[in-house]
N, C-alpha and C. Protein backbone atom coordinates (compact mmCIF):
# COMPACT_ATOMS: atom_id res chain seq x y z
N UNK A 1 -21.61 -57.56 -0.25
CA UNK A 1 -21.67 -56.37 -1.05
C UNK A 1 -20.30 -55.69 -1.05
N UNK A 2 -19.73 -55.45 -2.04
CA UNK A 2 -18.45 -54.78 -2.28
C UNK A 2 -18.70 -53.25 -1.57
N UNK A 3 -17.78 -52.69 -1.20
CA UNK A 3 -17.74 -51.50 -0.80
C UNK A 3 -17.00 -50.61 -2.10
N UNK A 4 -17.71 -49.42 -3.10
CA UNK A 4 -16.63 -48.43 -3.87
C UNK A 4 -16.00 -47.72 -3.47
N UNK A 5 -15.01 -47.18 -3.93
CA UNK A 5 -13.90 -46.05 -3.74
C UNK A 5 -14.01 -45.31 -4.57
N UNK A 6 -14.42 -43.84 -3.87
CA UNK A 6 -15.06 -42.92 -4.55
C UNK A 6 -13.59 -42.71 -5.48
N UNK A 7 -13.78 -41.71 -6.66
CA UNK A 7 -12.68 -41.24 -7.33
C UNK A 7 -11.48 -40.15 -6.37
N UNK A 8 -11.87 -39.77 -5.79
CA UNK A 8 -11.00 -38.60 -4.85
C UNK A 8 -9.93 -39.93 -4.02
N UNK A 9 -10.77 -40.51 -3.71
CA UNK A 9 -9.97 -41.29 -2.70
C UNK A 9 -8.98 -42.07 -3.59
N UNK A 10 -8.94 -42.41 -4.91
CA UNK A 10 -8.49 -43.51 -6.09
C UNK A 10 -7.49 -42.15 -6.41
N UNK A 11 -7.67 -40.97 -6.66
CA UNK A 11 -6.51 -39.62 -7.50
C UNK A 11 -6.79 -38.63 -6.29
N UNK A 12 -5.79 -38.62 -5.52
CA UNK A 12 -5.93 -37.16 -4.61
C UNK A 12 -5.62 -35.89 -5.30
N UNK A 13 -4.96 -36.23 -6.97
CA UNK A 13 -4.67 -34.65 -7.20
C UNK A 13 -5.42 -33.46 -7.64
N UNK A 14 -6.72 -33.98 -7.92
CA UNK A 14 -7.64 -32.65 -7.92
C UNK A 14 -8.20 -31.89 -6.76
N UNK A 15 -7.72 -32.64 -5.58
CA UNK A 15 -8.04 -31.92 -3.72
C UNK A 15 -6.64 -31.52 -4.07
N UNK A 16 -5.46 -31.41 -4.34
CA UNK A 16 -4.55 -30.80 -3.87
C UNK A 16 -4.62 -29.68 -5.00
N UNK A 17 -4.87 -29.89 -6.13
CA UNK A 17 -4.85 -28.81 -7.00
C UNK A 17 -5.71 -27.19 -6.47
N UNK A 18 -7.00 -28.22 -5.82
CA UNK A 18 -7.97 -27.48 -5.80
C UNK A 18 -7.23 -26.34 -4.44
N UNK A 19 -6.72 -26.96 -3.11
CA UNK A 19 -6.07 -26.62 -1.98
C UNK A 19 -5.06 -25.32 -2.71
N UNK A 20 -4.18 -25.86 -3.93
CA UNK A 20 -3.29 -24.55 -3.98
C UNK A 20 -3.88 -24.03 -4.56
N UNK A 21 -5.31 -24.02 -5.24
CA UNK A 21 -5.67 -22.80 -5.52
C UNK A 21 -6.17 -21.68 -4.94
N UNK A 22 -6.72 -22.36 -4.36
CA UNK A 22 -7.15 -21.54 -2.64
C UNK A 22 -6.41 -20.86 -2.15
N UNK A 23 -5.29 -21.21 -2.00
CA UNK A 23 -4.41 -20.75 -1.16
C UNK A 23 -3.94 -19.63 -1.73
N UNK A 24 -3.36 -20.03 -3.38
CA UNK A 24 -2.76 -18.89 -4.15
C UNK A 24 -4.03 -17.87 -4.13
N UNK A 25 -4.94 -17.93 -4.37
CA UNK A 25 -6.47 -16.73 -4.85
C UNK A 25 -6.81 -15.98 -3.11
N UNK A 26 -6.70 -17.03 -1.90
CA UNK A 26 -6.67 -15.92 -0.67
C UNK A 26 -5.48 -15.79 -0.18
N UNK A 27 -3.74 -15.63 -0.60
CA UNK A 27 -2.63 -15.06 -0.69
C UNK A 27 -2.96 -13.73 -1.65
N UNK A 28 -3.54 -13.51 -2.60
CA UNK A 28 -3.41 -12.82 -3.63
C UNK A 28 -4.74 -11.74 -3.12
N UNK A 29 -5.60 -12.15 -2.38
CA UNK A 29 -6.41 -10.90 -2.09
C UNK A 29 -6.56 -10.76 -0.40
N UNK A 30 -5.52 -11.04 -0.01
CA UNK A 30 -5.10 -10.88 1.55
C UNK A 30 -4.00 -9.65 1.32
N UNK A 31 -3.46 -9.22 0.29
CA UNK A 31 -2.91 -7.99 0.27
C UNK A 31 -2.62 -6.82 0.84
N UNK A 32 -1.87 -6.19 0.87
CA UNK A 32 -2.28 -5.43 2.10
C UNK A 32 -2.18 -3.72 0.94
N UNK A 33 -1.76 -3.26 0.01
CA UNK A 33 -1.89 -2.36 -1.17
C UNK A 33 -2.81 -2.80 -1.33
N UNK A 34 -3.58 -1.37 -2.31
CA UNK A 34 -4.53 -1.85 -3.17
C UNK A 34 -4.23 -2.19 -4.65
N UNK A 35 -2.97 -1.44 -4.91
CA UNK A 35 -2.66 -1.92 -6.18
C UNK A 35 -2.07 -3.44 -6.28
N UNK A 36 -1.75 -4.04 -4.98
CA UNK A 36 -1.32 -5.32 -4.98
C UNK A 36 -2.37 -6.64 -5.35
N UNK A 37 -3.39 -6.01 -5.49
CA UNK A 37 -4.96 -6.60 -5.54
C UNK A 37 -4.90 -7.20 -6.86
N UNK A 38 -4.36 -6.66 -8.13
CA UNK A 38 -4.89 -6.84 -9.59
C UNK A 38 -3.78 -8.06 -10.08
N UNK A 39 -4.57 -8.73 -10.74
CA UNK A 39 -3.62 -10.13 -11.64
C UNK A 39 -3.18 -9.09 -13.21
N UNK A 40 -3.74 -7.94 -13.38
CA UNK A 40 -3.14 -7.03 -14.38
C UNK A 40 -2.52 -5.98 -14.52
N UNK A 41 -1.62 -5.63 -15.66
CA UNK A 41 -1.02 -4.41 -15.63
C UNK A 41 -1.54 -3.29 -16.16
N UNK A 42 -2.05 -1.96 -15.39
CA UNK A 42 -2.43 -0.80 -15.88
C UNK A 42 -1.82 0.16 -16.05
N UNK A 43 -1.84 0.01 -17.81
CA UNK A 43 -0.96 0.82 -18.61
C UNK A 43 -0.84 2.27 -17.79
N UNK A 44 -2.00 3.01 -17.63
CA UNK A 44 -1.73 4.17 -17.17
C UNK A 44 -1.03 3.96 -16.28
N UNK A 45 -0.37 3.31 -15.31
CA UNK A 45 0.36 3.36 -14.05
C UNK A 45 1.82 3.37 -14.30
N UNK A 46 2.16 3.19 -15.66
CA UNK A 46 3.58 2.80 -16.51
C UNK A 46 4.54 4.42 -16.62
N UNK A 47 5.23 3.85 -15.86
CA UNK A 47 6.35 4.53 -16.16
C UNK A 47 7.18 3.96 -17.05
N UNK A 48 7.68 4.58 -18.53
CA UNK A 48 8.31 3.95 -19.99
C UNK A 48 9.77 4.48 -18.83
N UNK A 49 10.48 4.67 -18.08
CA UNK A 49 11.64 5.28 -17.63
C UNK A 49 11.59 4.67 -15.90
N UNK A 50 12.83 3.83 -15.56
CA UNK A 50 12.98 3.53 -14.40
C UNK A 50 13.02 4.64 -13.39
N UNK A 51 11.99 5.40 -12.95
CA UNK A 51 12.00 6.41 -11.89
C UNK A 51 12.72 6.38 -10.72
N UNK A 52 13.24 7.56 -10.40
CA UNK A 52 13.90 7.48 -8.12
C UNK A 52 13.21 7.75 -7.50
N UNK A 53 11.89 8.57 -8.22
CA UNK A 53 11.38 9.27 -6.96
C UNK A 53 9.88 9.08 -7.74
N UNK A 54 9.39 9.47 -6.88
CA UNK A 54 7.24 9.43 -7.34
C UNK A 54 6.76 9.98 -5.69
N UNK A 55 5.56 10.30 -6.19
CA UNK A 55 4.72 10.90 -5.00
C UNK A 55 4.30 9.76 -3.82
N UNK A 56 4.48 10.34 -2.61
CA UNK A 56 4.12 9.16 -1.03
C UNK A 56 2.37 9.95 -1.43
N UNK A 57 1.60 9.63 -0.82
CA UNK A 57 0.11 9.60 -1.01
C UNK A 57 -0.40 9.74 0.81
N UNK A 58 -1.21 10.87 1.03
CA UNK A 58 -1.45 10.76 2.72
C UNK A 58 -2.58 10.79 2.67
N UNK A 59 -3.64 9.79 3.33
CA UNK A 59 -4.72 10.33 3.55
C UNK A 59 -5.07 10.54 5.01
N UNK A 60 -5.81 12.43 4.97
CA UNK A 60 -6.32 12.72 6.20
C UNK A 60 -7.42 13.17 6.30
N UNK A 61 -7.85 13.84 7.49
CA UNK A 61 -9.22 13.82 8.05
C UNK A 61 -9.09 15.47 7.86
N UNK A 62 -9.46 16.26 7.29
CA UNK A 62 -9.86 17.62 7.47
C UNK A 62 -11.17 17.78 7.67
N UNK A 63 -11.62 18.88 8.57
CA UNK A 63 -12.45 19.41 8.80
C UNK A 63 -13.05 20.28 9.88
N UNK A 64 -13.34 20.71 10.25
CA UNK A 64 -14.05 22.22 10.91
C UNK A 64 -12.81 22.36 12.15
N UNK A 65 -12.43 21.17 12.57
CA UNK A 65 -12.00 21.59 13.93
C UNK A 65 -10.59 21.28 13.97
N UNK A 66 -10.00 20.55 12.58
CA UNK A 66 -8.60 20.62 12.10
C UNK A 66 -8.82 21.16 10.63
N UNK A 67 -8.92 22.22 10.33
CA UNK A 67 -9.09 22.88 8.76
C UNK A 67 -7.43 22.69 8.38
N UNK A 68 -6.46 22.32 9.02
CA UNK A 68 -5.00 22.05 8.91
C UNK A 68 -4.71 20.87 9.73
N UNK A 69 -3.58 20.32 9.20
CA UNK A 69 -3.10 19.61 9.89
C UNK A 69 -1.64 19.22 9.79
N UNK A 70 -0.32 19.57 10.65
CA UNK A 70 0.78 19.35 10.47
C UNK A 70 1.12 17.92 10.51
N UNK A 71 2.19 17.68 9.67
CA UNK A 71 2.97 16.11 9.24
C UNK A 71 4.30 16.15 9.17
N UNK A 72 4.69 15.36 10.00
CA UNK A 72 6.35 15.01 9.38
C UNK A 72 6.45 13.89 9.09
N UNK A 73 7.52 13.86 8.18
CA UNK A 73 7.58 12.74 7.21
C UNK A 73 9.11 12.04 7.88
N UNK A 74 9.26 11.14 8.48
CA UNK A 74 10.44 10.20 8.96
C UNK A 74 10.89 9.23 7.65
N UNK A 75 12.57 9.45 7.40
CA UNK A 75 12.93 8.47 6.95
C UNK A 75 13.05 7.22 7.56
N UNK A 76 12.62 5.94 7.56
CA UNK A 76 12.97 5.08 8.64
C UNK A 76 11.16 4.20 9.07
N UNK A 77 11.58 3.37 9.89
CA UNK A 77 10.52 2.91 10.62
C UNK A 77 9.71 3.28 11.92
N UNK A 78 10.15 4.29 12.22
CA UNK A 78 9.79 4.68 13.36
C UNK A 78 10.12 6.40 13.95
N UNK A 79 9.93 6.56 14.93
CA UNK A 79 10.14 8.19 14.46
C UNK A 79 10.82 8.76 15.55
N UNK A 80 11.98 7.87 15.38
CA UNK A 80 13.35 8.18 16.26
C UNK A 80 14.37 8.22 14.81
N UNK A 81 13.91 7.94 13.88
CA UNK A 81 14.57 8.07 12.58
C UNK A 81 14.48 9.43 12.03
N UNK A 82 15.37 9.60 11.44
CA UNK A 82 15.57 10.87 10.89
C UNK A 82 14.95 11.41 10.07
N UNK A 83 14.29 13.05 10.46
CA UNK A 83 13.14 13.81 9.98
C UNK A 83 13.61 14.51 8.51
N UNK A 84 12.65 13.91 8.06
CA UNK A 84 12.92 13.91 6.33
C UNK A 84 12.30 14.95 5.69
N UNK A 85 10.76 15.54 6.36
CA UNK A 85 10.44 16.69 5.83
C UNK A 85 9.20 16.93 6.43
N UNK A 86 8.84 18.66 7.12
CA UNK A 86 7.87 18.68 8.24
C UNK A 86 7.01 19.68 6.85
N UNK A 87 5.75 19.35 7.31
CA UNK A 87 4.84 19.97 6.40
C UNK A 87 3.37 20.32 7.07
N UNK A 88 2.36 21.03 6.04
CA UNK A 88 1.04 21.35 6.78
C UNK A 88 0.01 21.16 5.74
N UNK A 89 -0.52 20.39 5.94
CA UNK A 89 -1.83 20.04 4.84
C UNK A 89 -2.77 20.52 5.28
N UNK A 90 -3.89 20.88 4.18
CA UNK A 90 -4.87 21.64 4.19
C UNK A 90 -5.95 20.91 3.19
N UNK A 91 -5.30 20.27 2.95
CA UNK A 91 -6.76 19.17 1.95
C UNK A 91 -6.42 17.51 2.18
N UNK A 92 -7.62 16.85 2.11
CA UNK A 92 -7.30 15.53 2.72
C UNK A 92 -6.71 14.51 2.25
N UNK A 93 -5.71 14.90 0.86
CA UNK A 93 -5.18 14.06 -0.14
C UNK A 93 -3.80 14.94 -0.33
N UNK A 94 -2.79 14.34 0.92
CA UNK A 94 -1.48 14.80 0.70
C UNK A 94 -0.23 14.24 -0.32
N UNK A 95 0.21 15.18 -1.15
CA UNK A 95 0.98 14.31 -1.93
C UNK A 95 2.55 14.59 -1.75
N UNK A 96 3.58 14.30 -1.27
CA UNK A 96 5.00 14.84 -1.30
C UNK A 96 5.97 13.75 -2.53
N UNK A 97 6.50 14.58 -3.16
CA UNK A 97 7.57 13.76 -4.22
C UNK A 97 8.75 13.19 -3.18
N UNK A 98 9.00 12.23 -3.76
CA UNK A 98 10.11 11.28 -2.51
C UNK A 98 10.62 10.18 -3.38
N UNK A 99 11.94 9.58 -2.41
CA UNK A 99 12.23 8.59 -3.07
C UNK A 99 12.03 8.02 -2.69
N UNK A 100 11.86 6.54 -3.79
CA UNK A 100 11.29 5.67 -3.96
C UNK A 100 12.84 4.23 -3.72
N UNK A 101 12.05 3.45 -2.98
CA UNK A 101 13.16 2.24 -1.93
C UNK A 101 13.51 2.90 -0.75
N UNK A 102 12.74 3.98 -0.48
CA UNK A 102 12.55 4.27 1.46
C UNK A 102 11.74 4.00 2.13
N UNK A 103 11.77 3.34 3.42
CA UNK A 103 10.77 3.26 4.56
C UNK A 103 10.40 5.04 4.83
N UNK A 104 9.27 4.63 4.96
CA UNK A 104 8.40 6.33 5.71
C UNK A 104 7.57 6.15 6.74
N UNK A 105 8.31 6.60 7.74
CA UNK A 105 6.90 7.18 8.67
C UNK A 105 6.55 8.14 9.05
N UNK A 106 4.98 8.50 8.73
CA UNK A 106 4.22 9.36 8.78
C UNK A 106 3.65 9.92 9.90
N UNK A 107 3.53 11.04 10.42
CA UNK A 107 2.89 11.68 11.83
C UNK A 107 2.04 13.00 11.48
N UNK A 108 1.00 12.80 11.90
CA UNK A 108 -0.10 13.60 11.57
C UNK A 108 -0.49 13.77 13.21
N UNK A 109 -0.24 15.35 13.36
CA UNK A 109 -1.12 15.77 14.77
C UNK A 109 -2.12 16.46 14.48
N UNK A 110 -3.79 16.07 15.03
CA UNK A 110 -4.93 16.40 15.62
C UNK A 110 -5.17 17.61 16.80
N UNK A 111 -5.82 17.46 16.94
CA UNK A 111 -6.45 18.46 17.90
C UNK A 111 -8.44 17.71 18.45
N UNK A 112 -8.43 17.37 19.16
CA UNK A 112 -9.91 17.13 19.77
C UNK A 112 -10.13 18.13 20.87
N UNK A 113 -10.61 18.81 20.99
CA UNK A 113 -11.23 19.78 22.09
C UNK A 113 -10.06 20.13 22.26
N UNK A 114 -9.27 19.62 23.83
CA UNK A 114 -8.41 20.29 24.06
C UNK A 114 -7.29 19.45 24.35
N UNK A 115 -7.51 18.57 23.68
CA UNK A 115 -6.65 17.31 23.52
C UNK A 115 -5.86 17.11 22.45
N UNK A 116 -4.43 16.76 22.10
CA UNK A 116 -4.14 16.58 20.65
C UNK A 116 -4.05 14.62 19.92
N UNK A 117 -4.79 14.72 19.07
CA UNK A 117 -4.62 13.23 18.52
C UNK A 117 -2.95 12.88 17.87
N UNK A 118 -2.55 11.84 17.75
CA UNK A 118 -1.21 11.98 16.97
C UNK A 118 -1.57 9.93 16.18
N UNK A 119 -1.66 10.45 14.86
CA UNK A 119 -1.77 9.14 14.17
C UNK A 119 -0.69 8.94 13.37
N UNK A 120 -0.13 7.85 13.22
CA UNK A 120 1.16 7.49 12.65
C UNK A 120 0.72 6.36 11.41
N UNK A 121 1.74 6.13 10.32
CA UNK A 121 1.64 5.25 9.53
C UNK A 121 2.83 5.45 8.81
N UNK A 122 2.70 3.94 8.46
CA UNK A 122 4.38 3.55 7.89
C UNK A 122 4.20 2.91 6.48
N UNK A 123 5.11 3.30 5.97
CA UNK A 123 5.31 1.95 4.18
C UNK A 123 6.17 2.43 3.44
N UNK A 124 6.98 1.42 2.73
CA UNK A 124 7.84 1.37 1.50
C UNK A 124 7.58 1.49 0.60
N UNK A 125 7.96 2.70 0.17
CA UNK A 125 7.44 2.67 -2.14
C UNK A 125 8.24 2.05 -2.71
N UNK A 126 8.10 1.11 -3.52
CA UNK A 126 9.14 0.55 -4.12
C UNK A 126 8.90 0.00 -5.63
N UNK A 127 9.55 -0.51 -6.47
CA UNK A 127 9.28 -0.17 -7.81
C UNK A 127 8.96 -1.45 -8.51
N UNK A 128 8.06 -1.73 -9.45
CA UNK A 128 7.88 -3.14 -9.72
C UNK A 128 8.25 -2.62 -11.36
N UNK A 129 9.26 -3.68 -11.94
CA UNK A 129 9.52 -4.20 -13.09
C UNK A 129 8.73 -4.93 -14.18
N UNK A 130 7.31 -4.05 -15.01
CA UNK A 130 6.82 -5.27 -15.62
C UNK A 130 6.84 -5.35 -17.01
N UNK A 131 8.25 -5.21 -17.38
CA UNK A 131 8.69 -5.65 -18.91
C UNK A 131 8.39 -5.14 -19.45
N UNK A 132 7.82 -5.33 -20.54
CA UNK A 132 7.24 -4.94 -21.67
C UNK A 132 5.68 -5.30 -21.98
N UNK A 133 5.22 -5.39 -20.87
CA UNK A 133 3.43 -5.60 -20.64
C UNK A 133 2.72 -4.85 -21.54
N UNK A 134 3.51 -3.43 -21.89
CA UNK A 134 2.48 -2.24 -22.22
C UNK A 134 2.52 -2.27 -23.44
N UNK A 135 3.60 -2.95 -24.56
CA UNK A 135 3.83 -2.33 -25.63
C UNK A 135 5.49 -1.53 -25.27
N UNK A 136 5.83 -1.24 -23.96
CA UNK A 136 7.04 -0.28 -23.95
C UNK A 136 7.82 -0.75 -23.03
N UNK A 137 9.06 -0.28 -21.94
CA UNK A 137 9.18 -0.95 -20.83
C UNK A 137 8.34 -0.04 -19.89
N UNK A 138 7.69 -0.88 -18.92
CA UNK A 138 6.55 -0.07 -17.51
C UNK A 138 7.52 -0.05 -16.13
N UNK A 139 7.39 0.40 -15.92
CA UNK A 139 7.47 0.65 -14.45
C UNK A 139 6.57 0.87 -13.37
N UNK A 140 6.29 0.10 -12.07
CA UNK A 140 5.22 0.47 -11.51
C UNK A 140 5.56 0.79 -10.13
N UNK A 141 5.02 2.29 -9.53
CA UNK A 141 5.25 2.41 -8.18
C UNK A 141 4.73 1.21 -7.35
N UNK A 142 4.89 0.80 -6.10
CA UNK A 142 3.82 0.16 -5.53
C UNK A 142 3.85 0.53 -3.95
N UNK A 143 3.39 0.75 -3.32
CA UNK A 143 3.45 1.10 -2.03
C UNK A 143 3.08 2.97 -1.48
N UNK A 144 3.97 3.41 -0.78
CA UNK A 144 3.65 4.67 -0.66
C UNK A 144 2.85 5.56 -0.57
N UNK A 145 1.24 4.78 0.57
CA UNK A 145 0.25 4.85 0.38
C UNK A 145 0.15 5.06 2.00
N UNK A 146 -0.02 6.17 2.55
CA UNK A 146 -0.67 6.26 3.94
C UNK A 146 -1.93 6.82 4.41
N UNK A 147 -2.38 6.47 5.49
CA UNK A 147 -3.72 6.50 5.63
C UNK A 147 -3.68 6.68 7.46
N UNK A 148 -3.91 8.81 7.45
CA UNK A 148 -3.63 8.81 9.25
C UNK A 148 -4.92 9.53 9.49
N UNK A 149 -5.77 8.93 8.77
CA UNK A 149 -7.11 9.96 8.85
C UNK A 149 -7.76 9.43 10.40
N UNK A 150 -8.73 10.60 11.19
CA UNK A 150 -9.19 10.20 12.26
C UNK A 150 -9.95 9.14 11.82
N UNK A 151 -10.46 8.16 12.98
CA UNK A 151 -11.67 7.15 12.81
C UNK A 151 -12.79 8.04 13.97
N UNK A 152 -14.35 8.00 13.41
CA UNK A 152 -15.01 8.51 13.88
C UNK A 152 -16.09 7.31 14.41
């Protein structure tokens, strides 16, 4: 009795096709933005004018026992880098205008009883180029997204 050879084993290139697709589709939603998530461009996000600056984005934890919460904003990676701008939020969606192609790190101090929390977070805004996608030229922030809210 002859033994067959299945087709895979006769053309390996639909296992390798199939492999980079994989790879490219969980590269592409291993992301670490959320706007880095989309295979499309949203017009509303278009800047028709190459921008310097756009808003950093903070999210924090307000409530009863921090109704405030002070932040400084570090140019740099770390926060032996130079203090770029000290501030006090009062709602849980901080926005500061900044420029855009800087590292930021973020410091948000807490308060627990009689303890103080201190949560940090870092990221680069930086600008994506996408032609003429819109009908116009776009511009897209991407990054500049922190997140020092307590975990409960």
């Amino acid at each position: 009795m002859k033994k067959r050879k299945s087709f895979t084993s006769l053309n390996p290139l639909p296992g390798y096709i199939g492999m980079l697709l994989l790879l490219l589709f969980g590269v592409h939603f291993r992301a670490c933005e959320p706007e880095d998530r989309s295979w499309t461009v949203d017009c509303i996000d278009c800047f028709d004018h190459k921008p310097d600056s756009a808003n950093l984005i903070v999210y924090l934890t307000i409530d009863q026992e921090n109704p405030m919460v002070p932040l400084t904003f570090y140019r740099g990676s770390d926060t032996t880098a130079e203090v770029d701008w000290i501030d006090t939020a009062f709602i849980d969606e901080f926005k500061l205008y900044s420029a855009i192609g800087e590292h930021y790190t973020i410091k948000a101090t807490y308060r627990s009883g009689d303890k103080t929390v201190i949560a940090f977070d870092e990221d680069k805004m930086s600008l994506k180029d996408e032609g003429e996608s819109c009908g116009s030229p776009c511009y897209i922030v991407k990054g500049g997204i922190y997140d020092v809210r307590l975990v409960r």
